[in-house]
Every structure is written in C-alpha cells, then in structure tokens.
Protein backbone atom coordinates (compact mmCIF):
# COMPACT_ATOMS: atom_id res chain seq x y z
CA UNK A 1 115.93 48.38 44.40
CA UNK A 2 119.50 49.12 44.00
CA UNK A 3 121.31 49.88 40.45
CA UNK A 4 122.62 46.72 38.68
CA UNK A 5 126.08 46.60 37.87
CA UNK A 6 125.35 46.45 33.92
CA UNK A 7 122.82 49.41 33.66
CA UNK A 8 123.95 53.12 32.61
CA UNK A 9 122.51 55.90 35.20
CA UNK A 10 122.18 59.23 33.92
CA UNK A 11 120.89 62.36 35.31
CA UNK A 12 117.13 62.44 35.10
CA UNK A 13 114.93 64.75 32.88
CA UNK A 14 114.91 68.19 34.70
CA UNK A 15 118.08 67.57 36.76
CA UNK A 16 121.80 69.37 35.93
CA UNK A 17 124.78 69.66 37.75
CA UNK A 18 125.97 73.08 38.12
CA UNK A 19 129.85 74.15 38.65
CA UNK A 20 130.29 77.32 38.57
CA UNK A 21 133.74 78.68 39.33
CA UNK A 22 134.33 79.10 42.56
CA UNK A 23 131.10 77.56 44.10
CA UNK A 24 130.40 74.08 45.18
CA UNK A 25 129.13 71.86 42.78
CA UNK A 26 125.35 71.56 42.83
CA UNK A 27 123.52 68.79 41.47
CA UNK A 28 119.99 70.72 41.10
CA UNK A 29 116.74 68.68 41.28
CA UNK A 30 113.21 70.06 40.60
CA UNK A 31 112.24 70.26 44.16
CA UNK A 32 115.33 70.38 45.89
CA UNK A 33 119.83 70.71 45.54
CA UNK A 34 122.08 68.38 46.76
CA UNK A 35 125.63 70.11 47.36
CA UNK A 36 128.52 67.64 46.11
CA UNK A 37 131.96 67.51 46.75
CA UNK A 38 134.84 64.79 46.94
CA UNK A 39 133.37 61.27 45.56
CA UNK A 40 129.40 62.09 45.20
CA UNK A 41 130.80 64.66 42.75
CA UNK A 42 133.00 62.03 40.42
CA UNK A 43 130.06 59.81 40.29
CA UNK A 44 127.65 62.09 38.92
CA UNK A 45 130.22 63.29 36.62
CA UNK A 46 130.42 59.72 35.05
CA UNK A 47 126.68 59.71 34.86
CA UNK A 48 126.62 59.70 31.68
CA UNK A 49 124.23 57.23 29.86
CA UNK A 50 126.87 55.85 28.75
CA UNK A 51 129.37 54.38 31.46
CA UNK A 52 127.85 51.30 33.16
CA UNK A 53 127.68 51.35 36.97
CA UNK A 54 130.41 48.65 36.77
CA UNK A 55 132.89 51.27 34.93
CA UNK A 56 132.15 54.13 37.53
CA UNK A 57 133.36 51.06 40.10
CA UNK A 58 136.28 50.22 38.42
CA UNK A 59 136.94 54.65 38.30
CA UNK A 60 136.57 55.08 41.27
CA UNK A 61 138.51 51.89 42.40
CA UNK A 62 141.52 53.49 40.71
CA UNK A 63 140.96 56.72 41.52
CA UNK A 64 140.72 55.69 45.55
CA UNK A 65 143.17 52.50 45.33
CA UNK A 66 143.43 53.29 49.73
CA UNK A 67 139.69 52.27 49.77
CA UNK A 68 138.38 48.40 49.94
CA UNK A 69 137.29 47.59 46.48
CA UNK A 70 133.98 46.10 47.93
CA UNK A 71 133.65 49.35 49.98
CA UNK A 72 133.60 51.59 46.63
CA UNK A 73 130.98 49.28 44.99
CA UNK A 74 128.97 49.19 48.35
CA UNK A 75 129.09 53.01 48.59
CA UNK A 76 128.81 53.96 44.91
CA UNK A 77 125.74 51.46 44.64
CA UNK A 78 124.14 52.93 47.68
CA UNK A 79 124.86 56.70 46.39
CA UNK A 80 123.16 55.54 42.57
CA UNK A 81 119.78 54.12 44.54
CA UNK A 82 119.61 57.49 47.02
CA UNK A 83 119.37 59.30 43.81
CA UNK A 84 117.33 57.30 41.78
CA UNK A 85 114.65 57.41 44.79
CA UNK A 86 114.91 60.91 44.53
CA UNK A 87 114.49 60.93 41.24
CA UNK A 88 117.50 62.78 39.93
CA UNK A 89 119.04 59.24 38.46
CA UNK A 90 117.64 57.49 35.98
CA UNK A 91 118.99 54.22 34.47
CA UNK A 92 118.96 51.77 31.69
C-alpha cells in the first residue's frame, strides 16, 4: 500500500543513513545498503517523523521546479512504499 499524503515516514528501528565525507551516502538496513545520491538522498533526509509526505512533495517540488509536479509526487510516493516494503521506512 503506498504512503498517504498526511502520514510522517521516518527511518525504521535499526536503519541510519551514513555520510561520511567523501563517500556516497548510504542508507544502511539490517540485511542490506542502498547507495543514495541526487533525489533518493533529499527524501530520506526529510524523513524525519516529523515532515508529512505532503511537505517532502511540496520540497522537492521547489527544489526540482523543471519536473511535473504530479511526476515528483508519483516518484516520491513510489520511492516511500519501496522502502517501507523493505522495511527501512516506517510511517505514522
């Protein structure tokens, strides 16, 4: 089921991201690492707990104003449920 627009995703117990200088950014799982760069690595930035999935939209949106507005959603939405399936997003 994909995120809803009003919850607040956060990483999930046992998950970090780690940026250390001069490496990519590495969002580390218990079982596996995801390497992140570009947009992947803004959202999970504003995973906070305390941004809704609407407000990391509306970043992003500004942060990208090239992209389709629908796009962003569409992709960030998508990006929020491949992580929450892989249990490294939780939300509330």
């Amino acid at each position: 089921m994909p995120p809803e627009l009003e919850q607040r995703p956060r990483l999930a117990p046992g998950c970090r991201l780690s940026e250390a200088p001069g490496q990519t950014a590495t969002l580390m799982m218990p079982e596996s690492a995801l390497q992140l760069k570009g947009p992947g690595l803004k959202i999970i930035q504003l995973c906070d707990g305390k941004r809704t999935v609407a407000d990391i939209v509306r970043i992003l949106q500004k942060a990208f104003p090239e992209a389709q507005a629908e796009r962003v959603q569409k992709d960030i939405v998508e990006f929020l449920k491949t992580l929450h399936d892989r249990r490294a997003v939780d939300s509330e």
